[in-house]
PDB file of N, CA and C in Angstrom:
ATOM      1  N   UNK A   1      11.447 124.257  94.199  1.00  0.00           N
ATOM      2  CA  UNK A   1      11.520 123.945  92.783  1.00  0.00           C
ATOM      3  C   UNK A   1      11.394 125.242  91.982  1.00  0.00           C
ATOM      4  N   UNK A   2      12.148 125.562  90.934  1.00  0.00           N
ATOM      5  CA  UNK A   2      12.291 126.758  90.027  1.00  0.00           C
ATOM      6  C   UNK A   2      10.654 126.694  89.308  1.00  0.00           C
ATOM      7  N   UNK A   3      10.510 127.898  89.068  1.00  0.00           N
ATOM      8  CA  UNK A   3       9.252 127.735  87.789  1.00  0.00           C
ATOM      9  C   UNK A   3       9.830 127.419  86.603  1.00  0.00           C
ATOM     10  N   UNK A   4       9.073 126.642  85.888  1.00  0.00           N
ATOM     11  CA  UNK A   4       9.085 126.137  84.651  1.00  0.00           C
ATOM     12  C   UNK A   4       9.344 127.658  83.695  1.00  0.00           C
ATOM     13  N   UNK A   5      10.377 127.630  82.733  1.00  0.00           N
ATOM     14  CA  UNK A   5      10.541 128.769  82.125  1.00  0.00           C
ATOM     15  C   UNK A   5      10.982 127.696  80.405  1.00  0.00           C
ATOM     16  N   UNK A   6      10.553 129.040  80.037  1.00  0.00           N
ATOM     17  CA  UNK A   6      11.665 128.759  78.344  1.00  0.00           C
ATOM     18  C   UNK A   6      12.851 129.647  78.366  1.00  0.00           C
ATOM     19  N   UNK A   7      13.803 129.174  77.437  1.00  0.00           N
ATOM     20  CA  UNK A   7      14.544 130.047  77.363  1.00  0.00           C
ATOM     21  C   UNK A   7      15.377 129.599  76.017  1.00  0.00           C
ATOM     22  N   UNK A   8      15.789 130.757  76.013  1.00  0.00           N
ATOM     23  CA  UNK A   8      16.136 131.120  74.407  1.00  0.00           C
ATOM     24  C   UNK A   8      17.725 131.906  74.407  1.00  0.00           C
ATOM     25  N   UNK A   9      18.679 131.204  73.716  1.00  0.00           N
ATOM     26  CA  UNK A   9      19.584 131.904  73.441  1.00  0.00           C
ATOM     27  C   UNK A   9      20.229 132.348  71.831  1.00  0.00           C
ATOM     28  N   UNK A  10      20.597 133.424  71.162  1.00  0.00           N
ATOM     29  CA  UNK A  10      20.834 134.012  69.862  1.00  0.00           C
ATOM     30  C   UNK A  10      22.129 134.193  69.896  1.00  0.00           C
ATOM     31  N   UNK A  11      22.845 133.927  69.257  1.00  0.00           N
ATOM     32  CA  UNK A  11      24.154 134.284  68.587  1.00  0.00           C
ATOM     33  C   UNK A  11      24.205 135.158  67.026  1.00  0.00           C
ATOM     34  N   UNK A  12      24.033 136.093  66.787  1.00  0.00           N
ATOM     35  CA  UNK A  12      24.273 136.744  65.448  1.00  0.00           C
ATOM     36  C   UNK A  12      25.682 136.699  64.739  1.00  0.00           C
ATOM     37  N   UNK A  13      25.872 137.129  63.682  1.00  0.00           N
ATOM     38  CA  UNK A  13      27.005 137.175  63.165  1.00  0.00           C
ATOM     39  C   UNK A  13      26.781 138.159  61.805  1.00  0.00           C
ATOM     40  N   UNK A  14      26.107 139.092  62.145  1.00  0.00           N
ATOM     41  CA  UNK A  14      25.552 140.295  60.935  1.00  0.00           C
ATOM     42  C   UNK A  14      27.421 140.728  59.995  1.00  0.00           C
ATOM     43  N   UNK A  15      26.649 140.793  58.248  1.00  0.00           N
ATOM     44  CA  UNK A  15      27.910 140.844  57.839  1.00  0.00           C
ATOM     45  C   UNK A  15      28.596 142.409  58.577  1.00  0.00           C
ATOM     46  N   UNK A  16      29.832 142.391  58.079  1.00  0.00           N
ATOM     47  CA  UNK A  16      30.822 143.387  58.569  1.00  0.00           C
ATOM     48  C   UNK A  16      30.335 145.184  57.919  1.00  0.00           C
ATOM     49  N   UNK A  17      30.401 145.913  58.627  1.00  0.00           N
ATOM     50  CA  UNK A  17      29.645 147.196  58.617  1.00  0.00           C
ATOM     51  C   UNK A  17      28.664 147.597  59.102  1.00  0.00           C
ATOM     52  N   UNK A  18      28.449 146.333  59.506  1.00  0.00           N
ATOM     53  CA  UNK A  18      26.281 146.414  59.798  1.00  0.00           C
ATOM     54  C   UNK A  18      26.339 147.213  61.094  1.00  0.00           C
ATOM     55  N   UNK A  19      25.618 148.702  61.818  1.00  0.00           N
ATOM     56  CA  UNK A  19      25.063 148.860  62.472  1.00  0.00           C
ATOM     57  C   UNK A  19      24.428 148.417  63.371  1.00  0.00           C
ATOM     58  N   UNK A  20      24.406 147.673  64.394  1.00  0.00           N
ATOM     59  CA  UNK A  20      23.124 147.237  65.213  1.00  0.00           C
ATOM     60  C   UNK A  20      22.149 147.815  65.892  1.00  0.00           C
ATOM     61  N   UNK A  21      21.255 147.846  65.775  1.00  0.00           N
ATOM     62  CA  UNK A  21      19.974 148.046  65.917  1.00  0.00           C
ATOM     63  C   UNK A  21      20.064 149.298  67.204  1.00  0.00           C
ATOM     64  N   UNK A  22      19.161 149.842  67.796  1.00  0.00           N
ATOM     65  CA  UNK A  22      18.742 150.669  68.621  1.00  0.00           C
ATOM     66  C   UNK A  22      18.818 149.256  70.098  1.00  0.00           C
ATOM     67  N   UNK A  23      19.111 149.388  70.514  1.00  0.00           N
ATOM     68  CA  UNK A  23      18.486 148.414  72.023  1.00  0.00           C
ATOM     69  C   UNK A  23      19.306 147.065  71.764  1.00  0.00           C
ATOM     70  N   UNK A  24      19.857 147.085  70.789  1.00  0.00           N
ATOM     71  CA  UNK A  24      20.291 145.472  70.265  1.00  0.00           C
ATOM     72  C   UNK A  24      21.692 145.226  70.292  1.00  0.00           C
ATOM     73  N   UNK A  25      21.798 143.908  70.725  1.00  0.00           N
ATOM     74  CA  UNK A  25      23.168 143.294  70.935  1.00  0.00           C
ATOM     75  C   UNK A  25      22.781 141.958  70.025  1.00  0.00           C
ATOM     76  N   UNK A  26      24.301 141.781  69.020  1.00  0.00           N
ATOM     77  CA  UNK A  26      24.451 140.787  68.520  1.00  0.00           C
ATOM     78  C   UNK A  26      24.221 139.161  69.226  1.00  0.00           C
ATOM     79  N   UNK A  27      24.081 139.389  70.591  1.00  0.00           N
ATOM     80  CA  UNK A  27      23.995 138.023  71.547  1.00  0.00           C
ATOM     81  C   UNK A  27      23.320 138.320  72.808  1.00  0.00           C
ATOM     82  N   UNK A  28      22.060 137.112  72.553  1.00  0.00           N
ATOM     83  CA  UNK A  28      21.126 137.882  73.823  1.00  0.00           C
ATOM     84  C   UNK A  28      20.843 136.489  74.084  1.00  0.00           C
ATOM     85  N   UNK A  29      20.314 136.607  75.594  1.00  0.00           N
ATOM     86  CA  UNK A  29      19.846 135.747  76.689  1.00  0.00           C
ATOM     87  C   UNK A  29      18.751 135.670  76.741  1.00  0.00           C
ATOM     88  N   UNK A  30      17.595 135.338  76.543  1.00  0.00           N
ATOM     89  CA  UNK A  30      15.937 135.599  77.201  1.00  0.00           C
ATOM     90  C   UNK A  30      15.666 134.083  77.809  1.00  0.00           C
ATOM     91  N   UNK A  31      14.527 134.424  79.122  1.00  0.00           N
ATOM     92  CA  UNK A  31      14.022 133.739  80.179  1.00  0.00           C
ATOM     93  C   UNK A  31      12.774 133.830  79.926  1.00  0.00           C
ATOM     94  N   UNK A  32      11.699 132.959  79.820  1.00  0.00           N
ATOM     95  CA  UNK A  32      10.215 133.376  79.512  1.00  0.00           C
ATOM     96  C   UNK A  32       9.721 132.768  80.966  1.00  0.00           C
ATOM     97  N   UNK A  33       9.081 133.133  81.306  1.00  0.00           N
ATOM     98  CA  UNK A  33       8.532 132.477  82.568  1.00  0.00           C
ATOM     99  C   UNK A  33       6.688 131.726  82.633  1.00  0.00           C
ATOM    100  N   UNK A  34       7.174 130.304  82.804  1.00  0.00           N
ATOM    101  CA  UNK A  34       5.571 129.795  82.525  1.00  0.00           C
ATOM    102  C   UNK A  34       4.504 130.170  83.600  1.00  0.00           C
ATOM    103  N   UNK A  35       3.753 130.659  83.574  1.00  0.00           N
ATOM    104  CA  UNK A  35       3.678 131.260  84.874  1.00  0.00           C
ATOM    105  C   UNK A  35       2.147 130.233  84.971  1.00  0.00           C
ATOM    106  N   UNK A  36       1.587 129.575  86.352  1.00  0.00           N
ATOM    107  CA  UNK A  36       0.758 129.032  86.725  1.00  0.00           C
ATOM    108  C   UNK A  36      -0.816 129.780  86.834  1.00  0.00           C
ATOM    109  N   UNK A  37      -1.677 129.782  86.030  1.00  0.00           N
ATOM    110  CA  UNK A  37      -2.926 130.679  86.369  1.00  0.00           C
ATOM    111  C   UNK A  37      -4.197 129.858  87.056  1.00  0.00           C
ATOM    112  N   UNK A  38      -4.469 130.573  87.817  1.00  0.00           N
ATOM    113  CA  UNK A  38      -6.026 129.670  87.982  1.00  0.00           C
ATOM    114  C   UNK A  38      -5.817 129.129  89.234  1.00  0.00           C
ATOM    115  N   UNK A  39      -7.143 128.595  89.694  1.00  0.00           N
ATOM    116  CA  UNK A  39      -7.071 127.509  90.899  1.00  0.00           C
ATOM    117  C   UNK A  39      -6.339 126.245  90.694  1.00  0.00           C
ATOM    118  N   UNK A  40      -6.011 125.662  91.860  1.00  0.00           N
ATOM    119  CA  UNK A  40      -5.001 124.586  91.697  1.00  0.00           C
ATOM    120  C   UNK A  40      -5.680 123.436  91.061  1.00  0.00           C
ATOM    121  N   UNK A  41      -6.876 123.530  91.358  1.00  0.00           N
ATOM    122  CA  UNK A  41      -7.782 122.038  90.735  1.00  0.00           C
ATOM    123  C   UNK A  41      -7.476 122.208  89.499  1.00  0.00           C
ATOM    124  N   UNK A  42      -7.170 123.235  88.782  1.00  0.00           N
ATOM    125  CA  UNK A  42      -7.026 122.920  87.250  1.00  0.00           C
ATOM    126  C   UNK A  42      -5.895 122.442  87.090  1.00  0.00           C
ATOM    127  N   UNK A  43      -4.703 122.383  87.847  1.00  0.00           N
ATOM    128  CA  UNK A  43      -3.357 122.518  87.470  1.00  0.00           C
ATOM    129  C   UNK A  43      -2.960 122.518  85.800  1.00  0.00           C
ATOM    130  N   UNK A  44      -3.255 121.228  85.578  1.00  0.00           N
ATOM    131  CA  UNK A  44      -2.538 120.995  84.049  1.00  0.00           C
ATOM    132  C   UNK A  44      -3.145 122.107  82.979  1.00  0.00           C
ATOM    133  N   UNK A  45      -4.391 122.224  82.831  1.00  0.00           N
ATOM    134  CA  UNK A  45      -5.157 123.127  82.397  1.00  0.00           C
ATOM    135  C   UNK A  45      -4.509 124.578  82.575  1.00  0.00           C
ATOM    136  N   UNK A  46      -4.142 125.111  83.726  1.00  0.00           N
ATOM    137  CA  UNK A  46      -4.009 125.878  83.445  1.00  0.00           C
ATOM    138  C   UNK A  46      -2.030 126.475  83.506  1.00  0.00           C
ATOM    139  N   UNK A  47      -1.697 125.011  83.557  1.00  0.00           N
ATOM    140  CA  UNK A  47      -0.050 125.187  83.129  1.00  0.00           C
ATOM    141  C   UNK A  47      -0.204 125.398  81.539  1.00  0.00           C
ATOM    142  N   UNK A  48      -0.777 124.574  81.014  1.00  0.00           N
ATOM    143  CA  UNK A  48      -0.851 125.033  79.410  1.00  0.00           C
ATOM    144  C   UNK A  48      -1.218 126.943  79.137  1.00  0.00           C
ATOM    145  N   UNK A  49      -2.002 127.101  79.859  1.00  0.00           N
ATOM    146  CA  UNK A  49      -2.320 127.926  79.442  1.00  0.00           C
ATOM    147  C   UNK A  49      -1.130 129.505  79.887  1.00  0.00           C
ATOM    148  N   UNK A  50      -0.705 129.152  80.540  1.00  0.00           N
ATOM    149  CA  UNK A  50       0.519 129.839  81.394  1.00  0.00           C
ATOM    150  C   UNK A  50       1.817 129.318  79.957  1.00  0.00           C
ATOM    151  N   UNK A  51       1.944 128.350  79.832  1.00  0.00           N
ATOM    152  CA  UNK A  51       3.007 128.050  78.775  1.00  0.00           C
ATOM    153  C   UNK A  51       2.855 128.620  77.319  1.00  0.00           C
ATOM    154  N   UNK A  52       1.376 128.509  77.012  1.00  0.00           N
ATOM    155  CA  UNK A  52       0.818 129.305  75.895  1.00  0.00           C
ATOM    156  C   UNK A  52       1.090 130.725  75.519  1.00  0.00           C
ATOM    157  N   UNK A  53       0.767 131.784  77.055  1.00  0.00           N
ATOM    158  CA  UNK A  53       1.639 132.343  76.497  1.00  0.00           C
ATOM    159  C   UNK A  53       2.698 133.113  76.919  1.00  0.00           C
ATOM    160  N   UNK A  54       3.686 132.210  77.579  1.00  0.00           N
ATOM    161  CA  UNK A  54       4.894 132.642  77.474  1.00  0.00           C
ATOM    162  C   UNK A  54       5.521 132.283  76.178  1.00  0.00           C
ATOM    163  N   UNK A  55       5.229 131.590  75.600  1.00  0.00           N
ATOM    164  CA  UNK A  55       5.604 131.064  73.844  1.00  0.00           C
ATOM    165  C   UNK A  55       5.519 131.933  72.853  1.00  0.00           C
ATOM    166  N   UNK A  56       3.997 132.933  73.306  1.00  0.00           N
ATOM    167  CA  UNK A  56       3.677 133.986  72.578  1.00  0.00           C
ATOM    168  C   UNK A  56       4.413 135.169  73.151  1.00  0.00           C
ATOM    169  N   UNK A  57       4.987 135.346  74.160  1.00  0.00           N
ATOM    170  CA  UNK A  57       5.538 136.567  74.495  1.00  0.00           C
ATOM    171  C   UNK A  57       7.443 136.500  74.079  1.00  0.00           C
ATOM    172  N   UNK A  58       7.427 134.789  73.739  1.00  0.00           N
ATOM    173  CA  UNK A  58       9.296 134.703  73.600  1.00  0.00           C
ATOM    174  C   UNK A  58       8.824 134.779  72.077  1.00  0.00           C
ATOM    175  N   UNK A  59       7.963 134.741  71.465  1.00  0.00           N
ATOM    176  CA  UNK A  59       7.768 134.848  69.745  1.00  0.00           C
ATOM    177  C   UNK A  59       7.448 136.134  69.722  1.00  0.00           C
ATOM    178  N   UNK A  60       6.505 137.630  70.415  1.00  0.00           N
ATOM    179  CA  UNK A  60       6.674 138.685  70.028  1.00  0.00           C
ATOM    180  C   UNK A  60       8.413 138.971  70.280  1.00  0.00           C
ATOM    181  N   UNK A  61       8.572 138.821  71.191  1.00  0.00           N
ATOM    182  CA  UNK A  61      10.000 139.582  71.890  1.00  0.00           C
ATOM    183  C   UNK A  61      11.169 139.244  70.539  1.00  0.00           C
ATOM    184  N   UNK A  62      11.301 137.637  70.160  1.00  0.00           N
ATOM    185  CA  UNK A  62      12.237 137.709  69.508  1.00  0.00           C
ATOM    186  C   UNK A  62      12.113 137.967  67.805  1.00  0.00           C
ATOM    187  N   UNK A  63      10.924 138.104  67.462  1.00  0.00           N
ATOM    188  CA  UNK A  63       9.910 139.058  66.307  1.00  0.00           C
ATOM    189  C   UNK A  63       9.949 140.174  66.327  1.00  0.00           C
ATOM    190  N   UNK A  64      10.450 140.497  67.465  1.00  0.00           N
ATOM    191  CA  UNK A  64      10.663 142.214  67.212  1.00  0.00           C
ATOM    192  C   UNK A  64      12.467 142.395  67.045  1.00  0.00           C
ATOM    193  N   UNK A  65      12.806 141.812  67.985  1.00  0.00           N
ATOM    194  CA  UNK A  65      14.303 141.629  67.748  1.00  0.00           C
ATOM    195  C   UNK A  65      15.195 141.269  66.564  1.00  0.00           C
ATOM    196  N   UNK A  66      15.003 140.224  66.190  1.00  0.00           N
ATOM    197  CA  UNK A  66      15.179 139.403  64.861  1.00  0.00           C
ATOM    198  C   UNK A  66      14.535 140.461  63.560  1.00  0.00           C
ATOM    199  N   UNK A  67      13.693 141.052  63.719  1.00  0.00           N
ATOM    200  CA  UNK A  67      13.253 141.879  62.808  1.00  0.00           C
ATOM    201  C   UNK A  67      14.191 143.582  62.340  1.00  0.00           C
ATOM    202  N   UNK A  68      14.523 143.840  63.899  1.00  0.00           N
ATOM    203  CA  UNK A  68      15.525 145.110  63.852  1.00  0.00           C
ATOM    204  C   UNK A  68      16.491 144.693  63.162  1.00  0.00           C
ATOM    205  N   UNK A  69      16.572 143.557  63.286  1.00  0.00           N
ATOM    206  CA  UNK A  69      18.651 143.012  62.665  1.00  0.00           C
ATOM    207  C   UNK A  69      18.313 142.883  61.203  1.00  0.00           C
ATOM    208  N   UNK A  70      17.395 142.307  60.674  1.00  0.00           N
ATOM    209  CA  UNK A  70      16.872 142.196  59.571  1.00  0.00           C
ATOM    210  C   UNK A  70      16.888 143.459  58.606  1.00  0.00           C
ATOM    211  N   UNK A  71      15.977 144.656  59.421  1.00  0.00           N
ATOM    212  CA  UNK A  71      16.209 145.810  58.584  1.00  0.00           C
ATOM    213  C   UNK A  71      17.577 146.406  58.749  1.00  0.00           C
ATOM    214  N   UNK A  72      18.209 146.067  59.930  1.00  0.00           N
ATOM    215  CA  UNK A  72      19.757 147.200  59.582  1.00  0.00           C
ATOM    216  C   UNK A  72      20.663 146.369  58.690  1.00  0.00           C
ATOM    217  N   UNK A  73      20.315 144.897  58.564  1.00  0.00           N
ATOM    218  CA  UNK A  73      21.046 144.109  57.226  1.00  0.00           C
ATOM    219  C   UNK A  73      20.613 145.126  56.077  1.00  0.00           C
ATOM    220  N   UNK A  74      19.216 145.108  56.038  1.00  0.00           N
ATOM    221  CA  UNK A  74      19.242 145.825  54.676  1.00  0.00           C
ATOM    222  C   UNK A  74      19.231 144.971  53.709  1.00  0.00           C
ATOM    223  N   UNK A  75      19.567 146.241  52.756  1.00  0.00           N
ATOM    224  CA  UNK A  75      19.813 145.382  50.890  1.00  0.00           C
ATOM    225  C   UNK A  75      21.407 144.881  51.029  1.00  0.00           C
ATOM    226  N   UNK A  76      22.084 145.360  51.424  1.00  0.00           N
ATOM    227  CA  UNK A  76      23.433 144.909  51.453  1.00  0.00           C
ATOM    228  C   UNK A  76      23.287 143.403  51.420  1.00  0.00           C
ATOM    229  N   UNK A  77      22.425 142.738  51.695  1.00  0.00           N
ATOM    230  CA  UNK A  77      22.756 141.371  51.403  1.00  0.00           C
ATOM    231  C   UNK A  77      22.030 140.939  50.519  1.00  0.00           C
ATOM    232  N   UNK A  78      21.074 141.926  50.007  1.00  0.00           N
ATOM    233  CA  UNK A  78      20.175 141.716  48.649  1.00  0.00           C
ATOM    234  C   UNK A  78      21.301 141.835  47.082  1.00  0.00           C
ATOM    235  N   UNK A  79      22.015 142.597  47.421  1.00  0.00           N
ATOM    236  CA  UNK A  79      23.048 142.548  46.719  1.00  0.00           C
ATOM    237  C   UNK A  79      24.262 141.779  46.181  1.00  0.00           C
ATOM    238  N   UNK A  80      24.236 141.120  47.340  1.00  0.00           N
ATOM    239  CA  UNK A  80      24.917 139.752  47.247  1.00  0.00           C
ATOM    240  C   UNK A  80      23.872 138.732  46.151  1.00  0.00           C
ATOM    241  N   UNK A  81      22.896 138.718  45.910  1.00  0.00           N
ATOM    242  CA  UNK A  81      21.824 137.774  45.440  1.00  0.00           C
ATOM    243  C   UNK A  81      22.268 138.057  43.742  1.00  0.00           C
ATOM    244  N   UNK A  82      22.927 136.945  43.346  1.00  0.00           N
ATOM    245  CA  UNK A  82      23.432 136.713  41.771  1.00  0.00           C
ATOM    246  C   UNK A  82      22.225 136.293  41.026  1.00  0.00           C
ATOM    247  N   UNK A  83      21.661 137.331  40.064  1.00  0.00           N
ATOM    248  CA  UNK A  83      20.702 137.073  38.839  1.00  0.00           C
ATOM    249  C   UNK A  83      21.127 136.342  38.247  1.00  0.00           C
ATOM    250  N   UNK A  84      20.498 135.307  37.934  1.00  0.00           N
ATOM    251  CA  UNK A  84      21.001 134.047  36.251  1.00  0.00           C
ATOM    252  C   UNK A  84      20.334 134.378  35.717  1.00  0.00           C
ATOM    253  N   UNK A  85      20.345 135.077  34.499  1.00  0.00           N
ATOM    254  CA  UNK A  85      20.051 135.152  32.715  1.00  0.00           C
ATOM    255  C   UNK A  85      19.751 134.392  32.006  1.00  0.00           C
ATOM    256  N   UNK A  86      18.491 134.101  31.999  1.00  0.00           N
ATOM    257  CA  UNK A  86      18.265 132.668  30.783  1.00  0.00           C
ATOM    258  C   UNK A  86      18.785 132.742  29.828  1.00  0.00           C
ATOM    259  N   UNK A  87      19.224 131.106  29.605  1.00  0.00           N
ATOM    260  CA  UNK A  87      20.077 131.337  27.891  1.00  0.00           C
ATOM    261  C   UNK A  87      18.746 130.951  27.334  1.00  0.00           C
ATOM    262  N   UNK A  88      18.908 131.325  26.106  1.00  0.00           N
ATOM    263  CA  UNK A  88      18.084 130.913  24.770  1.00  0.00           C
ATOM    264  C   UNK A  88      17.106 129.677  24.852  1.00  0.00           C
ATOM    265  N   UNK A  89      18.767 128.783  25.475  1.00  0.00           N
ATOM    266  CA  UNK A  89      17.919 126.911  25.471  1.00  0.00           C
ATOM    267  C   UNK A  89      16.515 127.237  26.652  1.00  0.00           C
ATOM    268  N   UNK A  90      17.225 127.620  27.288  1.00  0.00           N
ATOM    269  CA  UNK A  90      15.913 127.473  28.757  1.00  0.00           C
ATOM    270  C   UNK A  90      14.728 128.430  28.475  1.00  0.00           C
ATOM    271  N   UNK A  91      14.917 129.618  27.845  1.00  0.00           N
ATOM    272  CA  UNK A  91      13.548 129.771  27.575  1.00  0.00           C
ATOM    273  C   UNK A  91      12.822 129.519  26.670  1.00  0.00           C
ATOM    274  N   UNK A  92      13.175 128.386  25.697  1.00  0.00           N
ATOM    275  CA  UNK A  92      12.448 127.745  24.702  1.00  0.00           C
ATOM    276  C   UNK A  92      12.160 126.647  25.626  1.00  0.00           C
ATOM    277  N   UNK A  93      12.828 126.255  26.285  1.00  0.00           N
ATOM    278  CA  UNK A  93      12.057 124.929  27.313  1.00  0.00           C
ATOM    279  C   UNK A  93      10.514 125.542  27.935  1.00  0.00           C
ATOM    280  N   UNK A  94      10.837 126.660  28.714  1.00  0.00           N
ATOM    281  CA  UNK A  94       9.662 127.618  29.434  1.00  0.00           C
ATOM    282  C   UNK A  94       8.622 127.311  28.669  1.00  0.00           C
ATOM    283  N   UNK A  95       8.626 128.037  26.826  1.00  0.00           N
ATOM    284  CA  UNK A  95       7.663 128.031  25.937  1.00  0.00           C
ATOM    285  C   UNK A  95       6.915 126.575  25.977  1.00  0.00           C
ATOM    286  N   UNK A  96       7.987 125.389  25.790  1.00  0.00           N
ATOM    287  CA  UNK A  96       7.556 124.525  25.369  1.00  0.00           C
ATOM    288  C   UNK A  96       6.505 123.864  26.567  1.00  0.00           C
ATOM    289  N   UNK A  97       7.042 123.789  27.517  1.00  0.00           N
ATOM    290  CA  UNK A  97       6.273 123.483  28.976  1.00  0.00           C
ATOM    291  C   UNK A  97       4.978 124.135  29.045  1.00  0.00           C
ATOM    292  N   UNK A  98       4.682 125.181  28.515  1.00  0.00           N
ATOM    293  CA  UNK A  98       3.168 126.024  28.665  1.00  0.00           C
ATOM    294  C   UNK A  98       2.473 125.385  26.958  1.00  0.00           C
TER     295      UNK A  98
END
């Protein structure tokens, strides 16, 4: 029987120009492995605890990953983000509400 694993697959689609990261590919594979600790009398006990943290090691791993893509996005997509200008009406509503 295989060990119990997680696994996680990413598809990116970073807009056009974007750089990728140092170490990074737009499409990655990860395998976490639950790994069994302890004497067998605990079993369940200590499958949780084996699952615990492989959960925490597929949340640093893809926290660090997901984070590189994030900064080589950049502002370039902050830029995309359209300011609306209150008209007149809406900030006399604002006033009136306080």
């Amino acid at each position: 029987m295989a060990a119990p694993a997680i696994s996680i697959t990413y598809e990116l689609h970073p807009p056009p120009g974007t750089s990728a990261p140092q170490n990074c590919t737009s499409t990655k594979d990860h395998e976490f492995i639950v790994q069994s600790l302890g004497a067998a009398e605990d079993t369940l006990k200590n499958y949780y605890e084996g699952l615990r943290q492989a959960i925490a090691q597929a949340k640093g791993t893809l926290g660090e990953e997901l984070t590189a893509w994030r900064d080589a996005v950049g502002s370039g997509e902050q830029s995309k983000e359209v300011k609306v200008k209150k008209g007149e009406d809406e900030e006399e509503l604002d006033e009136d509400e306080e």
